[in-house]
C-alpha atoms as a PDB file:
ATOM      1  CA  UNK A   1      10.953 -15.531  -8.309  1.00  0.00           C
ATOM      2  CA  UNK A   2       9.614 -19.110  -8.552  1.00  0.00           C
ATOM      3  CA  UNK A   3       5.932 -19.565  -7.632  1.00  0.00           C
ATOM      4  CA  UNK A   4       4.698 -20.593  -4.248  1.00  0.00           C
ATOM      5  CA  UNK A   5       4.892 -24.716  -3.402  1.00  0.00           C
ATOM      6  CA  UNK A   6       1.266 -25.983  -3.801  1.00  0.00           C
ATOM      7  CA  UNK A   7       1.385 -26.831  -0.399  1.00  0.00           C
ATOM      8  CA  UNK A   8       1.290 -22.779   0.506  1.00  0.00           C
ATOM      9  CA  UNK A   9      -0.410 -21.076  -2.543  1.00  0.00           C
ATOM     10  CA  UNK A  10      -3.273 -24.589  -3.606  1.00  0.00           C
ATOM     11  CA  UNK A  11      -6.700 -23.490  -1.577  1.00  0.00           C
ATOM     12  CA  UNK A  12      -6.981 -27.078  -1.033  1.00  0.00           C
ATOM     13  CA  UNK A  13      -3.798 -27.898   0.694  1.00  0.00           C
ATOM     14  CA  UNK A  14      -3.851 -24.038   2.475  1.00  0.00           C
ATOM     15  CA  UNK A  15      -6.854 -24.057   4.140  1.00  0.00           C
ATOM     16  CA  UNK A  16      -5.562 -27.293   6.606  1.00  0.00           C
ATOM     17  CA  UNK A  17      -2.062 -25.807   6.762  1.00  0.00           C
ATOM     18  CA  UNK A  18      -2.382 -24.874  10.511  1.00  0.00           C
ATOM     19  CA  UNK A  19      -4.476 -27.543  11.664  1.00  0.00           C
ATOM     20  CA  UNK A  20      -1.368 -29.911  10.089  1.00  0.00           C
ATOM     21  CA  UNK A  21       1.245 -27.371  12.174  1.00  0.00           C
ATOM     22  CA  UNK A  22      -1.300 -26.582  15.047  1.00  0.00           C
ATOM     23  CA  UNK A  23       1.901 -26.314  17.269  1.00  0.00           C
ATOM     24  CA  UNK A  24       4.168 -22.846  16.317  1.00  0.00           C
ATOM     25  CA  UNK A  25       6.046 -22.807  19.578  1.00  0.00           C
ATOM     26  CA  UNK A  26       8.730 -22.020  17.396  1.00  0.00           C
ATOM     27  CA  UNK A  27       7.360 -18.612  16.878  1.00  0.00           C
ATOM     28  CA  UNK A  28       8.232 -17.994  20.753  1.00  0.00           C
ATOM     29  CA  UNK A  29      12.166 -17.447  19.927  1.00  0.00           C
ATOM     30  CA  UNK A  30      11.017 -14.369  17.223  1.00  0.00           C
ATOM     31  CA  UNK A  31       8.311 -13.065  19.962  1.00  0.00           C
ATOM     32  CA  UNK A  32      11.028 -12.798  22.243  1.00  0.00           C
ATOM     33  CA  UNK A  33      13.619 -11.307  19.931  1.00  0.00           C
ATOM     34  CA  UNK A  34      11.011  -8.606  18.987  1.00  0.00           C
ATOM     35  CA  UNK A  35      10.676  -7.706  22.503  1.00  0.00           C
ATOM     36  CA  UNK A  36      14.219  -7.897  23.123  1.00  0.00           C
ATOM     37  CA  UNK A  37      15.112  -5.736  20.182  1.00  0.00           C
ATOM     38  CA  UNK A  38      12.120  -3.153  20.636  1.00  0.00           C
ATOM     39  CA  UNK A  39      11.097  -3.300  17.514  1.00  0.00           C
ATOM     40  CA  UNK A  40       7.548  -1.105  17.086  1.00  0.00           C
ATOM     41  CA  UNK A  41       7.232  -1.803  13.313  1.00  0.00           C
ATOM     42  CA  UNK A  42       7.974  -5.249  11.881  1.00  0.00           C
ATOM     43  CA  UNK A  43       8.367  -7.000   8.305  1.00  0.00           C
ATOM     44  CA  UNK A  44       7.080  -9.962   8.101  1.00  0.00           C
ATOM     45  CA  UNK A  45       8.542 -12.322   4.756  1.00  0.00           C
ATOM     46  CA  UNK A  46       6.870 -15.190   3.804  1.00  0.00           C
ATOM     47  CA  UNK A  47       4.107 -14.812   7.047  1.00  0.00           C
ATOM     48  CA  UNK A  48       2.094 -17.550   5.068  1.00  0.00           C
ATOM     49  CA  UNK A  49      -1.154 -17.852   7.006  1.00  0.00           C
ATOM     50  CA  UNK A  50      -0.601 -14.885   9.494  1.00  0.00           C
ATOM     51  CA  UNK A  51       0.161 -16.809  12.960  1.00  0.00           C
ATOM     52  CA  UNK A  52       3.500 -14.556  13.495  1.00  0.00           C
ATOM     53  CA  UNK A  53       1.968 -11.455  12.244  1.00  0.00           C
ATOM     54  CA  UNK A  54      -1.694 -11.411  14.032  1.00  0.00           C
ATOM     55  CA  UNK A  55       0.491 -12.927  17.371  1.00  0.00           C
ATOM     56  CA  UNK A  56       2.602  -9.434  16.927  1.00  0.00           C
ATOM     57  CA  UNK A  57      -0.314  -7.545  15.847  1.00  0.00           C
ATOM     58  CA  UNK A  58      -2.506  -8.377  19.072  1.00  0.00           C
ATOM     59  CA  UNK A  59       0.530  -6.962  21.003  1.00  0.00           C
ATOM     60  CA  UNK A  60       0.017  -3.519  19.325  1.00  0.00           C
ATOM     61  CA  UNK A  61       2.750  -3.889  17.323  1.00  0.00           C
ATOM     62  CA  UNK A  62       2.453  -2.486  13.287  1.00  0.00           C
ATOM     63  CA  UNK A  63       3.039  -5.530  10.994  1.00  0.00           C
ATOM     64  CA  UNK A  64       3.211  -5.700   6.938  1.00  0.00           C
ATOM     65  CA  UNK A  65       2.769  -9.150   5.821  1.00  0.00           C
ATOM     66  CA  UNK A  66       4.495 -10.270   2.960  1.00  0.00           C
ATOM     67  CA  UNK A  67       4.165 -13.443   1.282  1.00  0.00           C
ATOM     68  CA  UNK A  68       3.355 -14.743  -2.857  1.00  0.00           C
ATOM     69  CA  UNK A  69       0.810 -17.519  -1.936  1.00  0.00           C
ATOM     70  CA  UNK A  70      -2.720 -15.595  -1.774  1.00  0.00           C
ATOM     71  CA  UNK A  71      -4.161 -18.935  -1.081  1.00  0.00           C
ATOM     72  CA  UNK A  72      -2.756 -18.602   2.596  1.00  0.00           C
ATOM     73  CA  UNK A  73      -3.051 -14.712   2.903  1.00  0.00           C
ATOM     74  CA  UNK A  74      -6.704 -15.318   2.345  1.00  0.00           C
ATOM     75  CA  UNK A  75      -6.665 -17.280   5.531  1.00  0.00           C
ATOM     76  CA  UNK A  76      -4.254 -14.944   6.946  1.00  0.00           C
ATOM     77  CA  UNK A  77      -7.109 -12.256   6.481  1.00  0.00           C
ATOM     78  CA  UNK A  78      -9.932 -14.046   8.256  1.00  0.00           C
ATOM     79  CA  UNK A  79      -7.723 -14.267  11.491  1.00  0.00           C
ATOM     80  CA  UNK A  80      -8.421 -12.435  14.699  1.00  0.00           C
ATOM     81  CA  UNK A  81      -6.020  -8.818  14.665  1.00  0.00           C
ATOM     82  CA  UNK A  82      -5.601  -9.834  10.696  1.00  0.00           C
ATOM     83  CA  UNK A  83      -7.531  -5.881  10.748  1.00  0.00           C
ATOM     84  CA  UNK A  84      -4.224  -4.657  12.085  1.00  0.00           C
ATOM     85  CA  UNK A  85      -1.820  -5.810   9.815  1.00  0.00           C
ATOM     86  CA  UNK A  86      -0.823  -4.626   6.442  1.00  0.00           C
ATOM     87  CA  UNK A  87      -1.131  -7.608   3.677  1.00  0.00           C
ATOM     88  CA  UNK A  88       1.082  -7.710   0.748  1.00  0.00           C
ATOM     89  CA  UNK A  89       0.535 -10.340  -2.115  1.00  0.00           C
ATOM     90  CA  UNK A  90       3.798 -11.322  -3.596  1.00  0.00           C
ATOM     91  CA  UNK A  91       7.581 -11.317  -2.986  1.00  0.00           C
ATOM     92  CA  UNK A  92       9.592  -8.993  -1.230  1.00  0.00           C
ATOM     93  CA  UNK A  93      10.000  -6.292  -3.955  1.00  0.00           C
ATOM     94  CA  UNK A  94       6.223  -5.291  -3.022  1.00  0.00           C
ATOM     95  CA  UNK A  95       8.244  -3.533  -0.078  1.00  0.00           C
ATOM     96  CA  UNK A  96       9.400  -1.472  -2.567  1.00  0.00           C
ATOM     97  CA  UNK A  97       8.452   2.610  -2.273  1.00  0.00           C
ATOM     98  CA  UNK A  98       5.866   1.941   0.568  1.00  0.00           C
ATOM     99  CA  UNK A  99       8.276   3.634   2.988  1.00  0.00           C
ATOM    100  CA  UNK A 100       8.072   1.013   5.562  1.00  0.00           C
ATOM    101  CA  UNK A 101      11.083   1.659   7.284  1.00  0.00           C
ATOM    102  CA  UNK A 102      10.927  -1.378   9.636  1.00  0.00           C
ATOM    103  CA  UNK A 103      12.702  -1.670  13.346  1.00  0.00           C
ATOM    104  CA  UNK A 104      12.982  -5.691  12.178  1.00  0.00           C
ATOM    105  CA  UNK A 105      12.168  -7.603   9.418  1.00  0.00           C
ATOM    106  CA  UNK A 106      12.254 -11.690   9.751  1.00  0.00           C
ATOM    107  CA  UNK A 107      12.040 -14.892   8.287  1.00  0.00           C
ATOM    108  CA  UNK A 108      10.640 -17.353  10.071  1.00  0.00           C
ATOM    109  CA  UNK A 109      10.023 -21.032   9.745  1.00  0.00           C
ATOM    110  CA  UNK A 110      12.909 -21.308   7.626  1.00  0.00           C
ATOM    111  CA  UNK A 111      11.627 -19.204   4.715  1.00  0.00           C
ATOM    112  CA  UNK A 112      15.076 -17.965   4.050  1.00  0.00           C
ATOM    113  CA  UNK A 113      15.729 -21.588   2.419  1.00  0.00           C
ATOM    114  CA  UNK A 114      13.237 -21.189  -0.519  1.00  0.00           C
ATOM    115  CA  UNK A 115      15.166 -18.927  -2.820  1.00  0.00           C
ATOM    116  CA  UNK A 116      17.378 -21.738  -3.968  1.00  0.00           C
ATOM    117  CA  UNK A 117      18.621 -18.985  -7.349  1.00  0.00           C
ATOM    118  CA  UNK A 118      21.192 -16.205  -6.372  1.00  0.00           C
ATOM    119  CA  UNK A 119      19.547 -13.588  -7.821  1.00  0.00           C
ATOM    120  CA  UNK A 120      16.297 -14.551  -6.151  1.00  0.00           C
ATOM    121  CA  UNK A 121      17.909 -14.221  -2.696  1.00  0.00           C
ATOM    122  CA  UNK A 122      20.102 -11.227  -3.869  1.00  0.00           C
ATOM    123  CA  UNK A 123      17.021  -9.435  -4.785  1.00  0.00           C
ATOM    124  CA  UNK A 124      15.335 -10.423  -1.556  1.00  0.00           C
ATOM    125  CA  UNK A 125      18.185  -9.240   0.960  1.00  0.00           C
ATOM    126  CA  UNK A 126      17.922  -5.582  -0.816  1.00  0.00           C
ATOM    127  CA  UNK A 127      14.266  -5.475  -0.501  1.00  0.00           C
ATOM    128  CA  UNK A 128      14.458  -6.325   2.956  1.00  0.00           C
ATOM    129  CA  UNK A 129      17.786  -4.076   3.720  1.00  0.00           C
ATOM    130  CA  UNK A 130      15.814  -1.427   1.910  1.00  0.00           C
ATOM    131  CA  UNK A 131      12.800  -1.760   3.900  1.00  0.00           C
ATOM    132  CA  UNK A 132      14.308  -1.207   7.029  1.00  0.00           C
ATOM    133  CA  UNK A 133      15.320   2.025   9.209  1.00  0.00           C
ATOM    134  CA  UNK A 134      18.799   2.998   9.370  1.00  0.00           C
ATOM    135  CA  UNK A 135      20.192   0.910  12.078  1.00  0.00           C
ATOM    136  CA  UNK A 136      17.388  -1.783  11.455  1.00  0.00           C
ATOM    137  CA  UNK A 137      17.335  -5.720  12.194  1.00  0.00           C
ATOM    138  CA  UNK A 138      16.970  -8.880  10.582  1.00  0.00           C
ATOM    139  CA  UNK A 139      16.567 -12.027  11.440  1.00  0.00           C
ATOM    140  CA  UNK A 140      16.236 -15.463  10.126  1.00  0.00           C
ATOM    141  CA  UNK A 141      16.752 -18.879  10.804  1.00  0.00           C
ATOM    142  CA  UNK A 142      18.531 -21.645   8.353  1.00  0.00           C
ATOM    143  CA  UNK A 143      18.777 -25.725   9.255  1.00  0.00           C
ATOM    144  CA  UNK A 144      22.539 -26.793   9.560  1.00  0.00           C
ATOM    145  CA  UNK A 145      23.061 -28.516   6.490  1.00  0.00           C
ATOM    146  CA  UNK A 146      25.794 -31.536   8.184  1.00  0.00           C
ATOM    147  CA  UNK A 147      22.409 -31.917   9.782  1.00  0.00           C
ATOM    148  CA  UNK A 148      20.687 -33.442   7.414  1.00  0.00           C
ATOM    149  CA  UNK A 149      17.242 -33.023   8.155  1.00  0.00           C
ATOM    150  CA  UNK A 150      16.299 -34.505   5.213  1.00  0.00           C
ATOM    151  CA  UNK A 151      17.281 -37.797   5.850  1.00  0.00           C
ATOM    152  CA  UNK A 152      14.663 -37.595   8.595  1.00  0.00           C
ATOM    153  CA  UNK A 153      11.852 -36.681   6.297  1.00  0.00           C
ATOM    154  CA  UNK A 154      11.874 -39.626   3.734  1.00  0.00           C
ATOM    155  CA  UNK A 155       8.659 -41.709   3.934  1.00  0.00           C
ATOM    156  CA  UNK A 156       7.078 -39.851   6.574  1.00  0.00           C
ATOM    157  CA  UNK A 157       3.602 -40.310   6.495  1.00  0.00           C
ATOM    158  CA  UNK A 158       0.060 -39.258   8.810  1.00  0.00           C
ATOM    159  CA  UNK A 159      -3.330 -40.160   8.652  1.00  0.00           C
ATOM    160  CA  UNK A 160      -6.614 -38.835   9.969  1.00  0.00           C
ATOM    161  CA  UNK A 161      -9.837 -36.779   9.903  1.00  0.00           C
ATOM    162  CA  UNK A 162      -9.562 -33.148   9.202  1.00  0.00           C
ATOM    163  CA  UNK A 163     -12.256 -30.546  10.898  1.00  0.00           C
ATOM    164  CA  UNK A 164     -14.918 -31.050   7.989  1.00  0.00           C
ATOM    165  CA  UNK A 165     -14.980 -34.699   8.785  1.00  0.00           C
ATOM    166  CA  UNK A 166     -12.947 -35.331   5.436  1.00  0.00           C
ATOM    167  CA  UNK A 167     -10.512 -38.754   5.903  1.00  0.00           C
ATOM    168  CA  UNK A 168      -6.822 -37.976   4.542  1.00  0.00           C
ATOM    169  CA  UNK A 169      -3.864 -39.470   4.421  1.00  0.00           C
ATOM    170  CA  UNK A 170      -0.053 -37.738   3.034  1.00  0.00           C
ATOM    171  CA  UNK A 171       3.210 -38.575   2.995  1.00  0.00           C
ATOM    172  CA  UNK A 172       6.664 -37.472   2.033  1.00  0.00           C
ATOM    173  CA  UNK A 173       9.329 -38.483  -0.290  1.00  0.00           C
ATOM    174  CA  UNK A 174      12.773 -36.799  -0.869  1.00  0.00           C
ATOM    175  CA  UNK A 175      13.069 -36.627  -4.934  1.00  0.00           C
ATOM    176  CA  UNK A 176      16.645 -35.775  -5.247  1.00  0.00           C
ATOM    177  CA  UNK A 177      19.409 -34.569  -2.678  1.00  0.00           C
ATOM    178  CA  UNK A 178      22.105 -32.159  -5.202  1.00  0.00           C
ATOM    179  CA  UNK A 179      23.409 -29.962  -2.416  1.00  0.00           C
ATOM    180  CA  UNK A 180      23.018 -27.363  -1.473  1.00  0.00           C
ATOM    181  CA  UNK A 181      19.394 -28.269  -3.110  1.00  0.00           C
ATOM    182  CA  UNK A 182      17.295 -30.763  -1.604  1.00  0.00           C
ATOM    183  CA  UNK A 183      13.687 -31.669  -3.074  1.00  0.00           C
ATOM    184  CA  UNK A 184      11.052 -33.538  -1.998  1.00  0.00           C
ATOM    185  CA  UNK A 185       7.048 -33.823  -2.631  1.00  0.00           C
ATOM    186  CA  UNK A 186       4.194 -34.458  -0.636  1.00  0.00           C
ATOM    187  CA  UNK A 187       1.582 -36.159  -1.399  1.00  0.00           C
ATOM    188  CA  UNK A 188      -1.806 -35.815   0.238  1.00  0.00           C
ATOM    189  CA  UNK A 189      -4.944 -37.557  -0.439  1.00  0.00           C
ATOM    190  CA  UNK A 190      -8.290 -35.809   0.802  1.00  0.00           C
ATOM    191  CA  UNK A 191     -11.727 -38.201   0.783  1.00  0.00           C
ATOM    192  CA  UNK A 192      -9.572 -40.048  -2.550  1.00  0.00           C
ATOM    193  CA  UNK A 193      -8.482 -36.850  -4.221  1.00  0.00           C
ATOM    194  CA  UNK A 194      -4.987 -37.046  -4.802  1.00  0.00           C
ATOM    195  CA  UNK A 195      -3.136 -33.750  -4.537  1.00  0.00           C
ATOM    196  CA  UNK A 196       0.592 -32.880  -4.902  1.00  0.00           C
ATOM    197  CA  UNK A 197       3.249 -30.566  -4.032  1.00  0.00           C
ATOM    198  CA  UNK A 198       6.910 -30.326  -4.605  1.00  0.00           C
ATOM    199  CA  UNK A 199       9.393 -27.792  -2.941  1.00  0.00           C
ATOM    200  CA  UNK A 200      12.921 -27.491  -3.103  1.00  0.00           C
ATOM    201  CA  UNK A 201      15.046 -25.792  -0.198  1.00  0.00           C
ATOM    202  CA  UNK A 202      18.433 -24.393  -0.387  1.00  0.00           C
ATOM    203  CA  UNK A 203      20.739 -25.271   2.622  1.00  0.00           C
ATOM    204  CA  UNK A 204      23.796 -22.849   2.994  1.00  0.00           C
ATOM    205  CA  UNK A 205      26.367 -23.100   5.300  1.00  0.00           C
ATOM    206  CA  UNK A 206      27.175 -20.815   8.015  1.00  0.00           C
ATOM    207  CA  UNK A 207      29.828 -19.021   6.459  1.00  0.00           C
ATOM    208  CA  UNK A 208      27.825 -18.383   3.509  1.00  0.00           C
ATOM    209  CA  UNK A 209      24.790 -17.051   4.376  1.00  0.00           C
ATOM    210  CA  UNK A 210      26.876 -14.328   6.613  1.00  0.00           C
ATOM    211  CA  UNK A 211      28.556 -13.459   3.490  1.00  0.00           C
ATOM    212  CA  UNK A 212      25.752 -13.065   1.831  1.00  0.00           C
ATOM    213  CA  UNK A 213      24.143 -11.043   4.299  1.00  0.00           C
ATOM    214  CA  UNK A 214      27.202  -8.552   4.304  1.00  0.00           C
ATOM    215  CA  UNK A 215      27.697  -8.574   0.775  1.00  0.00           C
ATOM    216  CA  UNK A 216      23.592  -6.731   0.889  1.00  0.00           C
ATOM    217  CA  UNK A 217      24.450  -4.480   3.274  1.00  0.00           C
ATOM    218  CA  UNK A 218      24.582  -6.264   6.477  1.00  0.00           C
ATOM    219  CA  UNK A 219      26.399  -6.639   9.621  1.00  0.00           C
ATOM    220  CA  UNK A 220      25.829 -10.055  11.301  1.00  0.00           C
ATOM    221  CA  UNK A 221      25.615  -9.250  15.192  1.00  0.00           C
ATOM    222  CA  UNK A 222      25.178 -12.775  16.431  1.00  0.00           C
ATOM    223  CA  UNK A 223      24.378 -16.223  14.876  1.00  0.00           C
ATOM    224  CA  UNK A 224      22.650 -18.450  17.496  1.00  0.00           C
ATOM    225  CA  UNK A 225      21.596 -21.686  18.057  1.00  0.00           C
ATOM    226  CA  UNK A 226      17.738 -22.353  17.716  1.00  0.00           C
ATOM    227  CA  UNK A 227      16.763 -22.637  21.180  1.00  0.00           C
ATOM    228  CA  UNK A 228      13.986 -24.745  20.422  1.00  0.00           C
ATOM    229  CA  UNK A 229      15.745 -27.465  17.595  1.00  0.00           C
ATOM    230  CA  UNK A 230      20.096 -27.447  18.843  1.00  0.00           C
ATOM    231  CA  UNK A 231      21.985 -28.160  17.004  1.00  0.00           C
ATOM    232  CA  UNK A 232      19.878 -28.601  14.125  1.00  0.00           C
ATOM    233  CA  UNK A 233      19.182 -24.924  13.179  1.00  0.00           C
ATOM    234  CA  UNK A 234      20.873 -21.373  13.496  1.00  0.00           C
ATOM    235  CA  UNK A 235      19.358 -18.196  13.934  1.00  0.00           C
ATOM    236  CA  UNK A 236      20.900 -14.968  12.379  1.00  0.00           C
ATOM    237  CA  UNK A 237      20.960 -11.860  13.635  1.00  0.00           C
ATOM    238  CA  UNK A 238      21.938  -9.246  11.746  1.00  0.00           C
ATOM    239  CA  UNK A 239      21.283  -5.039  11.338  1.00  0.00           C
ATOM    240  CA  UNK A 240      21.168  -2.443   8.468  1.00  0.00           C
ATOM    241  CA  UNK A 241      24.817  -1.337   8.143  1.00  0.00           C
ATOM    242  CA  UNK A 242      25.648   2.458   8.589  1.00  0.00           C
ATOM    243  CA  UNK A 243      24.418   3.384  11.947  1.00  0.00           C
ATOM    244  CA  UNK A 244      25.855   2.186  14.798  1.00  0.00           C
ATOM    245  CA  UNK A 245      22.949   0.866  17.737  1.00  0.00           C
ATOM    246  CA  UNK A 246      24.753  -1.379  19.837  1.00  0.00           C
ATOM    247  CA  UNK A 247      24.214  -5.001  19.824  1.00  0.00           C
ATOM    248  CA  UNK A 248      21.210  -7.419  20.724  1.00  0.00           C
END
């Protein structure tokens, strides 16, 4: 697995990651899919600073977080309900022999796009399909590639004081566009310090990220629009093959 983007796993860039992304509305579509699935124990893959997993926690439902930046699991930690969740540093082969057997497992926030190698996402979906119960569910969202969100992110720039009374300033440039990779860097200056970080993301089409998910072991129930971003991103929904539980 590569290492974590500076932008997740640099204590300098973590720490302001949710005042940056203070709004996660988008977390609403996976609360509601939890309820509406009735899932008691959940996986959470690349939970990042927590928000998903404390949200769920503070509901009373069990949580393992998994994610390879410790950097933002240190701030995940310090969160109210952080007490109730289960915090694994690293990928999702940490899953392995803990005997989670999960109701769900998800990606949010488009995590499913960072393993841009085959093996890397090969070895993720049989951690995860592992993981889970027989009969299990997961879900995880991907942006539409004839999108092409990236376009949209070129040159984008913001400016202003963070909590400590630091000035910053970042902004973003696309590097190179070799589908189905797309990179870009960011790069942030705090009170003159210049700090950088680069990610790549992988977007799949439709058709081949349901292959992929049968090919592990997977049967895709539903693939739905993301209520919150049409027509921009899909949602998967798919369960543990083997044990028939109706669908969503």
């Amino acid at each position: 697995m590569r290492p974590p983007d500076a932008g997740f796993a640099d204590p300098r860039l973590a720490r302001w990651y949710d005042f940056w992304d203070p709004d996660r509305s988008d977390l609403d579509v996976y609360a509601a899919i939890v309820a509406e699935l009735g899932a008691r124990r959940v996986v959470d893959i690349g939970c990042g600073t927590g928000s998903f997993a404390v949200r769920l926690a503070a509901a009373g439902v069990e949580v393992v977080g998994v994610d390879p930046a410790g950097a933002s699991l240190d701030l995940a930690r310090a969160k109210p309900y952080a007490d109730r969740v289960t915090w694994l540093h690293g990928d999702a082969t940490m899953l392995a022999g803990r005997h989670v057997a999960a109701d769900l497992a998800v990606l949010t926030g488009n995590v499913a796009q960072v393993f841009v190698d085959d093996e890397d996402w090969a070895v993720t979906l049989d951690a995860v399909h592992d993981a889970l119960a027989p009969g299990g569910w997961l879900v995880l969202e991907t942006r539409r590639p004839e999108a092409r969100a990236w376009q949209e992110w070129d040159g984008q720039s913001s400016a202003g004081t963070l909590p400590n009374g630091s000035s910053y300033s970042s902004q973003m440039r696309v590097t190179a566009v070799e589908l189905p990779l797309v990179t870009f860097e960011v790069v942030t200056v705090i009170d003159g310090e210049q700090l950088r970080s680069e990610s790549t993301l992988r977007f799949q089409a439709r058709d081949e990220v349901e292959a992929d998910l049968v090919r592990h072991g997977f049967e895709v129930e539903q693939v739905r629009d993301a209520p919150d971003r049409p027509g921009k991103e899909l949602v998967f929904v798919a369960r543990r093959a083997g044990l028939d539980t109706g669908s969503p």
